[in-house]
N, C-alpha and C. Protein backbone atom coordinates (compact mmCIF):
# COMPACT_ATOMS: atom_id res chain seq x y z
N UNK A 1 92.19 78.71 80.51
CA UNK A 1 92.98 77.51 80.63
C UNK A 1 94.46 77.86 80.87
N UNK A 2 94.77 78.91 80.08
CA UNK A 2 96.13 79.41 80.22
C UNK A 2 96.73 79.38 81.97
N UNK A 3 95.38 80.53 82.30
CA UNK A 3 95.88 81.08 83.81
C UNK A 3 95.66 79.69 84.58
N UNK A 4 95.18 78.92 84.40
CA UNK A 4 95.36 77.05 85.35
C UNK A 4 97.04 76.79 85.19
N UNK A 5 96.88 76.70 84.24
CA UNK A 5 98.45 75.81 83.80
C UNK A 5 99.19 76.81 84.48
N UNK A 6 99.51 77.83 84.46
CA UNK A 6 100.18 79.09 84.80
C UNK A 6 100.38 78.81 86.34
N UNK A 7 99.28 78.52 87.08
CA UNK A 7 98.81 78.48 88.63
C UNK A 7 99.68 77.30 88.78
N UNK A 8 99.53 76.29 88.16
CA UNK A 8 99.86 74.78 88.53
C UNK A 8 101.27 74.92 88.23
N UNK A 9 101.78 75.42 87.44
CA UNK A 9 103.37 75.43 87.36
C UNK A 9 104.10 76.07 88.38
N UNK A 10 103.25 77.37 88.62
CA UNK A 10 103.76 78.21 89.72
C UNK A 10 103.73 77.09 91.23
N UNK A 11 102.48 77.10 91.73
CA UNK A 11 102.46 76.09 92.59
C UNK A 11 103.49 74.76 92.55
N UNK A 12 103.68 74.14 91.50
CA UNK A 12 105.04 72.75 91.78
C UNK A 12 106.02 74.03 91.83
N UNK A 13 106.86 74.61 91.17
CA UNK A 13 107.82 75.15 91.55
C UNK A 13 107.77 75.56 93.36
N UNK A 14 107.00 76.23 93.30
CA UNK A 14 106.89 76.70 95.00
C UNK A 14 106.35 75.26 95.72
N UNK A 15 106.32 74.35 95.70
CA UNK A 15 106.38 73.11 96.68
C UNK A 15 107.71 72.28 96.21
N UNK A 16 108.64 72.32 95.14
CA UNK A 16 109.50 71.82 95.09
C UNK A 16 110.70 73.11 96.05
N UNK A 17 110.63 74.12 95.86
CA UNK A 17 111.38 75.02 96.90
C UNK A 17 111.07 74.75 98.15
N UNK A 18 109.97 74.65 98.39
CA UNK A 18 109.56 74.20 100.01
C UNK A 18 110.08 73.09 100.33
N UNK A 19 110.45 71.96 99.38
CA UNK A 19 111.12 71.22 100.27
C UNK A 19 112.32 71.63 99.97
N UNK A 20 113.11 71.76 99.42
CA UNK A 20 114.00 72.31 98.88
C UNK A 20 114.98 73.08 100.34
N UNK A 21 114.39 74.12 100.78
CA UNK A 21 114.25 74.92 101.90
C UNK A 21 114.02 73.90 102.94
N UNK A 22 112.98 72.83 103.25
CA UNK A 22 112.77 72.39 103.95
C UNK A 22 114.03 71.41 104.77
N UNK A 23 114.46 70.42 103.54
CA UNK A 23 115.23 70.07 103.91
C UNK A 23 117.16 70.07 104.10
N UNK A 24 116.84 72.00 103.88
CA UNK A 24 118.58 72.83 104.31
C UNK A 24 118.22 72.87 105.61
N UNK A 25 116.37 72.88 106.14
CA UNK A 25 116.28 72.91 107.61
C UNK A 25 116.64 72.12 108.50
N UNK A 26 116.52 71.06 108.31
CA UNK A 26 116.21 69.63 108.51
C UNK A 26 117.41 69.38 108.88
N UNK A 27 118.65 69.59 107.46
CA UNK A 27 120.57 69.33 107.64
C UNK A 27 120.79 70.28 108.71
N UNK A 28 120.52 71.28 108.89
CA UNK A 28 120.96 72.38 110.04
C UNK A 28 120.62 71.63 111.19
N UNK A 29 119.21 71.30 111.74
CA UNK A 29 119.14 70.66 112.76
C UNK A 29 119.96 69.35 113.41
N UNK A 30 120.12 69.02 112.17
CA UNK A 30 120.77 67.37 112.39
C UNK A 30 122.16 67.66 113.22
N UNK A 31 122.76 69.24 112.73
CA UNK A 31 124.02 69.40 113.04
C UNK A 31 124.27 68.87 114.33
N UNK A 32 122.96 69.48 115.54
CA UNK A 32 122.94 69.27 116.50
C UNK A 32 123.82 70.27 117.38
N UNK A 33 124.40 71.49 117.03
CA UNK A 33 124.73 72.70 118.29
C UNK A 33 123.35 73.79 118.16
N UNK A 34 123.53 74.18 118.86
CA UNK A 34 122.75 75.11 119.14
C UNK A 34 122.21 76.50 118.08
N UNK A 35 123.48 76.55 117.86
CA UNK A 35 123.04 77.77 116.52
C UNK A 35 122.45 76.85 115.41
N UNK A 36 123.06 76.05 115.08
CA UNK A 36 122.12 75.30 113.75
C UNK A 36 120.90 74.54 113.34
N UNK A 37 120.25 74.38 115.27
CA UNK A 37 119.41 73.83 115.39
C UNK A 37 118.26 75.15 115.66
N UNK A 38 118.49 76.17 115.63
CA UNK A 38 117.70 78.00 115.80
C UNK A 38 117.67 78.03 114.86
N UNK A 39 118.61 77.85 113.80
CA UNK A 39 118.61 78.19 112.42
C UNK A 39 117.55 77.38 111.28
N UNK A 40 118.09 75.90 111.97
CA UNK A 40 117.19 75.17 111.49
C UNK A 40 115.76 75.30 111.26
N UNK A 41 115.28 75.33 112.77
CA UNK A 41 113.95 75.89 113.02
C UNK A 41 114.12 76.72 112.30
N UNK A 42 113.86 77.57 112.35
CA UNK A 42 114.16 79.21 111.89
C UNK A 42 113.32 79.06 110.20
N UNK A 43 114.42 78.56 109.94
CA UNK A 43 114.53 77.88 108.26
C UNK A 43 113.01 77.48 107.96
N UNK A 44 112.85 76.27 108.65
CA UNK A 44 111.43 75.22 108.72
C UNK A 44 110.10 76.06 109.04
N UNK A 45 110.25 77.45 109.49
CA UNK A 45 108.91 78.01 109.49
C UNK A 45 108.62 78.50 108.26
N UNK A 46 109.78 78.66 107.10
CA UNK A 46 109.17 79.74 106.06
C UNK A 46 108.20 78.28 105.32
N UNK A 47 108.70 77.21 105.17
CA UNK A 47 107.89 76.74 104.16
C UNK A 47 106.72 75.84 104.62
N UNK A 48 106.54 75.89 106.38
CA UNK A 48 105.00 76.15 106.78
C UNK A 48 104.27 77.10 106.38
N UNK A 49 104.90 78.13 106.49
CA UNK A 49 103.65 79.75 105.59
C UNK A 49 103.82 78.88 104.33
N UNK A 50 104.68 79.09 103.55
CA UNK A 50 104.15 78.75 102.01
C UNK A 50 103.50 77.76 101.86
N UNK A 51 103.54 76.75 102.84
CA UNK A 51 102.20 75.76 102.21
C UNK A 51 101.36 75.97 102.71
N UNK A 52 100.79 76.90 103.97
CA UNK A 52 99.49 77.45 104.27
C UNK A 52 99.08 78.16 103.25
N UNK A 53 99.96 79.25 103.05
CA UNK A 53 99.53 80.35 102.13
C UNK A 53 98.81 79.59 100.71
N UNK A 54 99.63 78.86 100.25
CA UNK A 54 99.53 78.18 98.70
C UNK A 54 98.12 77.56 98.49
N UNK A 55 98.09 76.74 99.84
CA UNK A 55 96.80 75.61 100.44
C UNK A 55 95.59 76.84 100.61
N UNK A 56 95.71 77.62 100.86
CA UNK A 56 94.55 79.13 101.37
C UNK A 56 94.01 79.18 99.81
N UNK A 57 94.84 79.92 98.91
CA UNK A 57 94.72 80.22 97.78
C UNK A 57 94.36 79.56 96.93
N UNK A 58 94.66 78.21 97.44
CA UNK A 58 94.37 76.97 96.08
C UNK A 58 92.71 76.47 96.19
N UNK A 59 92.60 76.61 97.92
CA UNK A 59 90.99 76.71 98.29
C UNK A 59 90.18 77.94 97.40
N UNK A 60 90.88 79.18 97.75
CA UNK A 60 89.80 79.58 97.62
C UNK A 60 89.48 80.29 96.19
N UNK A 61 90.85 80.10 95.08
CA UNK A 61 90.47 79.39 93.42
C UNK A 61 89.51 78.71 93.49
N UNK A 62 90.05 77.32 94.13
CA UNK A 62 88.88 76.30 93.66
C UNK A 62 87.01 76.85 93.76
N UNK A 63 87.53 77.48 94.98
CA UNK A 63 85.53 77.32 95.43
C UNK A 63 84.94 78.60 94.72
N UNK A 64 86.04 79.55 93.95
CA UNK A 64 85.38 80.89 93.14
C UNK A 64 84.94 79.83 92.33
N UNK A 65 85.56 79.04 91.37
CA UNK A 65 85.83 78.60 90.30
C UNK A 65 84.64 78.01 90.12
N UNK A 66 84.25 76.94 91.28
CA UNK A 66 82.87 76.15 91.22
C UNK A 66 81.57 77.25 91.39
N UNK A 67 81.64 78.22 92.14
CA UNK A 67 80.67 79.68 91.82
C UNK A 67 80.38 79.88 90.60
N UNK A 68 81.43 79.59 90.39
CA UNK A 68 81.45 80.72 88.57
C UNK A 68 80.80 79.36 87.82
N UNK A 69 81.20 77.96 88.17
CA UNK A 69 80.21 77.14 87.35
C UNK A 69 78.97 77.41 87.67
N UNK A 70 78.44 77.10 88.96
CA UNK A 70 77.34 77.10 89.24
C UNK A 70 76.51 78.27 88.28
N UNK A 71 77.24 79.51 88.40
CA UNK A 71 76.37 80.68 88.41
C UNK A 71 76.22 80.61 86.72
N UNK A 72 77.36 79.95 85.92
CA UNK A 72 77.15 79.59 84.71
C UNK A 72 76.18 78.84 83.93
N UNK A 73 75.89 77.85 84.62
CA UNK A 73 75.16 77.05 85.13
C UNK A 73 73.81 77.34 84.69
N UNK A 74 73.05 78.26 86.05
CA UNK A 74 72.13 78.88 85.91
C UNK A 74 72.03 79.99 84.62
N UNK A 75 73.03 80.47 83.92
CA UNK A 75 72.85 81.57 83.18
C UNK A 75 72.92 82.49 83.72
N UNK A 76 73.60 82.89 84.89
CA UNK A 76 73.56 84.08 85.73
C UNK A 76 74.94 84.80 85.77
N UNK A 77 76.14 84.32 85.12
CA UNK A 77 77.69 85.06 84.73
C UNK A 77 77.06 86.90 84.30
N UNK A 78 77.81 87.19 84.82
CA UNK A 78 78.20 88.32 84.16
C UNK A 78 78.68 88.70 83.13
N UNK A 79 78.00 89.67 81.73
CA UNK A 79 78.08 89.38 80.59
C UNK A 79 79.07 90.45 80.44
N UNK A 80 80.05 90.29 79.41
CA UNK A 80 81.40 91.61 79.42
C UNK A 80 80.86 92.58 78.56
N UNK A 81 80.27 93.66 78.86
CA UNK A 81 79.90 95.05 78.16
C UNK A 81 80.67 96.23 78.53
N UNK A 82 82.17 95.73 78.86
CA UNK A 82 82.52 96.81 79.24
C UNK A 82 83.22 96.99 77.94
N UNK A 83 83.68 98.45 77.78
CA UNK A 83 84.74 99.30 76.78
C UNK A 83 85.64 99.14 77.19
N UNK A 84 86.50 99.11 75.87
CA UNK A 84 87.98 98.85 75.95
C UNK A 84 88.66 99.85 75.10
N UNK A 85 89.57 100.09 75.31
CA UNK A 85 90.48 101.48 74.41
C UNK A 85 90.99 100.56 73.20
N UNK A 86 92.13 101.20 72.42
CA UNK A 86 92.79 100.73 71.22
C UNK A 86 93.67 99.18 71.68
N UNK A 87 93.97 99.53 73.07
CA UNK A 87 95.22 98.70 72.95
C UNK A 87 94.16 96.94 74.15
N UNK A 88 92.72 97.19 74.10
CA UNK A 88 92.45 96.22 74.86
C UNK A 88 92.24 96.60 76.35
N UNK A 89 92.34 97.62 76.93
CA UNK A 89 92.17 97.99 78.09
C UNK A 89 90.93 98.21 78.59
N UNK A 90 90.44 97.89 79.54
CA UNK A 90 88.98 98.31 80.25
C UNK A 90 88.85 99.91 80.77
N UNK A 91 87.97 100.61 79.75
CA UNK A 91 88.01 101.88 79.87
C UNK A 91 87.79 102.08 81.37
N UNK A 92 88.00 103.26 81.99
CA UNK A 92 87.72 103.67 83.72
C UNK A 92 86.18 103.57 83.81
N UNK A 93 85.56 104.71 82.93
CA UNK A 93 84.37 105.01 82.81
C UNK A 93 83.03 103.63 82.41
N UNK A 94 83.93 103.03 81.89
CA UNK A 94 82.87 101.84 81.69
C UNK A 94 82.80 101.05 83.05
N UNK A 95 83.98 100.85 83.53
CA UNK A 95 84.05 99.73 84.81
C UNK A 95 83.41 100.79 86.00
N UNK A 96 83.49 101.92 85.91
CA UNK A 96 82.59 102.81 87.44
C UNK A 96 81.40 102.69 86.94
N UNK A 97 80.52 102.54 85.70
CA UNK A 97 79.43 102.91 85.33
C UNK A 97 78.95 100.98 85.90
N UNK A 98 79.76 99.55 85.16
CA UNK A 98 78.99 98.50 85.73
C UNK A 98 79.31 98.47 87.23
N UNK A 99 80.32 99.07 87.74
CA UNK A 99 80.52 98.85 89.03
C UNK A 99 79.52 99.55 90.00
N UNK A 100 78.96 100.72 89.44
CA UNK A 100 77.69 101.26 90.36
C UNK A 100 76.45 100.27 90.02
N UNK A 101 76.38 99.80 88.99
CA UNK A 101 75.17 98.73 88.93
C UNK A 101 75.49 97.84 89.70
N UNK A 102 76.17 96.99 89.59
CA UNK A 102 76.63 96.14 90.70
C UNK A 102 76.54 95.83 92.18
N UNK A 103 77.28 97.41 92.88
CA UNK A 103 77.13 97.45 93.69
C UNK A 103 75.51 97.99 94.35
N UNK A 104 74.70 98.70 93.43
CA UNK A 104 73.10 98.72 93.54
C UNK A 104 72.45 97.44 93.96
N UNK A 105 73.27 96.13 93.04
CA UNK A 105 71.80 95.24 93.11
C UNK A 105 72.85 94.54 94.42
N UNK A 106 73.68 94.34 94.80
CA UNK A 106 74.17 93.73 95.75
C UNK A 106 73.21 94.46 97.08
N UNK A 107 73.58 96.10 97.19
CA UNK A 107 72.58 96.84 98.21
C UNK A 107 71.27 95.99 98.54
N UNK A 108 70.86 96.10 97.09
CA UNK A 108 69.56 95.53 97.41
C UNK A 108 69.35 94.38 97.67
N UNK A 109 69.57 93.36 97.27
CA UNK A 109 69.81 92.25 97.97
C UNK A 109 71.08 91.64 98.40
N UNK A 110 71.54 91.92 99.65
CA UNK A 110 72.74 91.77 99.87
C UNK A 110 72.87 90.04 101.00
N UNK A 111 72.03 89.28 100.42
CA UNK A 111 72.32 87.86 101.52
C UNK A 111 72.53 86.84 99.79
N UNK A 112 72.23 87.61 98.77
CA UNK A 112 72.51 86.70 97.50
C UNK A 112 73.86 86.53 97.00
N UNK A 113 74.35 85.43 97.29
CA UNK A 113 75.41 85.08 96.70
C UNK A 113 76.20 85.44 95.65
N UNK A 114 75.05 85.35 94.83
CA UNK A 114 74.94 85.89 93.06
C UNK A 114 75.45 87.38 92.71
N UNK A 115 75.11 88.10 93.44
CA UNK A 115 75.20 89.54 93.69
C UNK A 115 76.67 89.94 94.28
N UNK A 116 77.08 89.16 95.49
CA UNK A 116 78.23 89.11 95.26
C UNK A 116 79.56 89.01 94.91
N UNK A 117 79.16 87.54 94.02
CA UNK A 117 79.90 87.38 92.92
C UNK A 117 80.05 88.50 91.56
N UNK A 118 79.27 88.73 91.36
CA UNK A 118 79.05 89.62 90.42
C UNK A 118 79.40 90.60 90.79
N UNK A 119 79.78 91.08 91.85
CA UNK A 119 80.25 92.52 92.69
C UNK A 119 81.98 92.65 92.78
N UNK A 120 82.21 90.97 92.62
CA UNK A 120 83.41 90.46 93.07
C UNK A 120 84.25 90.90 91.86
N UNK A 121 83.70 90.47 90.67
CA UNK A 121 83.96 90.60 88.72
C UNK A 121 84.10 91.76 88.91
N UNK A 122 82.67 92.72 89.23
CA UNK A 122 83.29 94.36 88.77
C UNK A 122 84.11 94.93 89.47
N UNK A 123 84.36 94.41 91.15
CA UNK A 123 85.76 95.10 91.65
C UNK A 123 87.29 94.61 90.59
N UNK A 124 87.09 93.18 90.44
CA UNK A 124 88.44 92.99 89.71
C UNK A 124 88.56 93.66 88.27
N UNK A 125 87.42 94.17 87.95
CA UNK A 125 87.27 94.99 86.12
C UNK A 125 87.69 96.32 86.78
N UNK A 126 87.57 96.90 87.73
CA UNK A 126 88.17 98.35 88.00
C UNK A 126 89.14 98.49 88.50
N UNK A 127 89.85 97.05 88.96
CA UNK A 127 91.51 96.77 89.18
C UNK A 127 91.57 96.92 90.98
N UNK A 128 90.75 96.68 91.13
CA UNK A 128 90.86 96.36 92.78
C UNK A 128 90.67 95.16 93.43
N UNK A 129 92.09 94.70 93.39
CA UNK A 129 91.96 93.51 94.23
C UNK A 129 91.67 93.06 95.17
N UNK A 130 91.92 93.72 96.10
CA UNK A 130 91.56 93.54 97.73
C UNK A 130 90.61 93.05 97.71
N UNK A 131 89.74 94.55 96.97
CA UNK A 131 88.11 94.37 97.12
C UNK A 131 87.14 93.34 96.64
N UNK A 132 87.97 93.09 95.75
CA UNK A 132 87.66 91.87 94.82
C UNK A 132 87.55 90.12 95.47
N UNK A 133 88.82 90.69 96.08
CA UNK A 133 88.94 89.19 96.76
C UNK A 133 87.77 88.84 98.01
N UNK A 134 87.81 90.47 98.64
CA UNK A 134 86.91 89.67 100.20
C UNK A 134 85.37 89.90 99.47
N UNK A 135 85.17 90.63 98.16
CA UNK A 135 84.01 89.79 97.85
C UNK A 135 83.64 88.49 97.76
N UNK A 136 84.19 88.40 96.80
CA UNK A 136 83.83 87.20 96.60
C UNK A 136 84.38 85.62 97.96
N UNK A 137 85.08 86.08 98.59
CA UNK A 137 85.34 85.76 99.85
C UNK A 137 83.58 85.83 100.90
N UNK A 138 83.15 86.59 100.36
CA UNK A 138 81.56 86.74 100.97
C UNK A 138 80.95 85.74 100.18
N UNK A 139 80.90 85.96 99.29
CA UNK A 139 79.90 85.53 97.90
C UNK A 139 80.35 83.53 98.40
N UNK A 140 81.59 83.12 98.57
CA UNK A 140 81.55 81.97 99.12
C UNK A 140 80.68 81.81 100.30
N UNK A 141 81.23 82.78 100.99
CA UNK A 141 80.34 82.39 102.78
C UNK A 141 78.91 81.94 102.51
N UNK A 142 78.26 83.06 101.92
CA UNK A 142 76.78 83.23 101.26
C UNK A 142 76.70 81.70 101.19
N UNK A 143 77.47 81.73 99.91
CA UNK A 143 77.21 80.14 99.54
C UNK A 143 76.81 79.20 100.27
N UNK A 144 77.96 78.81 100.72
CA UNK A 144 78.58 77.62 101.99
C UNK A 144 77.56 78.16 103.38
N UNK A 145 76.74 79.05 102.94
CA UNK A 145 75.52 79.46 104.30
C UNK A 145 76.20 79.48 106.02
N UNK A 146 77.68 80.05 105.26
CA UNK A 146 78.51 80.18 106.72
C UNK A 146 78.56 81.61 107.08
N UNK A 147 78.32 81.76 108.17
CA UNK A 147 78.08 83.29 108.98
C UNK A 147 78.89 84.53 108.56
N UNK A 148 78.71 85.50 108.23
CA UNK A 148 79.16 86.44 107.37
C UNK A 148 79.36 88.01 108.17
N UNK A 149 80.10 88.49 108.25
CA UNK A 149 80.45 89.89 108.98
C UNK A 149 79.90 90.69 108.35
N UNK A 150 79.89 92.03 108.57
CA UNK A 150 79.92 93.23 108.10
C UNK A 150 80.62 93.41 106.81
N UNK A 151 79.81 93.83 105.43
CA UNK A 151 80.35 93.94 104.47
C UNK A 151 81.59 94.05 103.81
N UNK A 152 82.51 93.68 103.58
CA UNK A 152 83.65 93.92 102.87
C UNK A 152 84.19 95.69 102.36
N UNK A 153 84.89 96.38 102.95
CA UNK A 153 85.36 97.57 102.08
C UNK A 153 84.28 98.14 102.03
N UNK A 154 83.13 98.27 102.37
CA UNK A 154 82.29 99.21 102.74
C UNK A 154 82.03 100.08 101.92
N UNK A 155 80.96 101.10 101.41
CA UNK A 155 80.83 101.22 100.13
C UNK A 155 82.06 102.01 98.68
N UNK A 156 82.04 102.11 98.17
CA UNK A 156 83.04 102.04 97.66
C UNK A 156 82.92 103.39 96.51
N UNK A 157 83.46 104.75 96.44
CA UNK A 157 83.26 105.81 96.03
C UNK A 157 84.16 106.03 95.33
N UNK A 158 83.80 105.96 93.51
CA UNK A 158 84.77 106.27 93.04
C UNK A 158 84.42 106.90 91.72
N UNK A 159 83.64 107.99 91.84
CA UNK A 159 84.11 109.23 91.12
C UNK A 159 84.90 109.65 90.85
């Protein structure tokens, strides 16, 4: 619940800057010469990315989020057996040991959603985001039964 509220605060701050930004663009243009109306523009593209970017991210929270119900749902979450040191940390050795399971049953059935999700958890338990993300970036497609590329990060060796 924490990390929601956290997201949602972050997000109004960054759409109150966007307009914020938006409309120093907006006064530049109005100036009406030439440099202030480049500038203007100029200005007015950053907080098109940030509300793409924000709008990208806020999608694709949401649709992990409903995964993770679903898969809850069913009883199919991933249960936390990993080790942790003194101070709370996810030992290395525990997260390569579920992360080779993981990535086994995904191998083996690799058109299950489920598998990816769950592939998605143990990349983010061994601190890899990337990998983490275009999993479960699959594990949606799966879902949503929308056409899917060539595996994500490809297998992943980490001895």
């Amino acid at each position: 619940m924490r990390a929601k509220i956290t997201y949602l605060i972050t997000a109004a701050v960054l759409v109150v800057y966007f307009l914020l930004v938006g409309s120093r663009g907006l006064l530049l243009i109005r100036q009406g010469t030439w440099l202030t109306v480049a500038f203007g523009a100029a200005v007015l593209v950053l907080p098109v990315i940030g509300v793409w970017f924000l709008w990208m991210n806020t999608r694709f929270v949401t649709r992990a989020n409903q995964l993770a119900a679903e898969l809850e749902a069913e009883g199919g979450l991933p249960v936390d057996e990993l080790e942790r040191d003194e101070y709370g940390r996810i030992r290395r050795d525990s997260a390569d040991e579920v992360f080779a399971r993981r990535r086994a049953e995904t191998e083996d059935e690799p058109g299950d959603w489920r598998n990816w999700f769950r592939l998605a958890v143990a990349y983010h338990d061994a601190r890899d985001t990337p990998r983490a993300r275009k999993a479960m970036q699959r594990a949606i497609a799966l879902h949503d039964r929308k056409p899917v590329g060539a595996p994500p990060g490809g297998s992943r060796g980490r001895a």
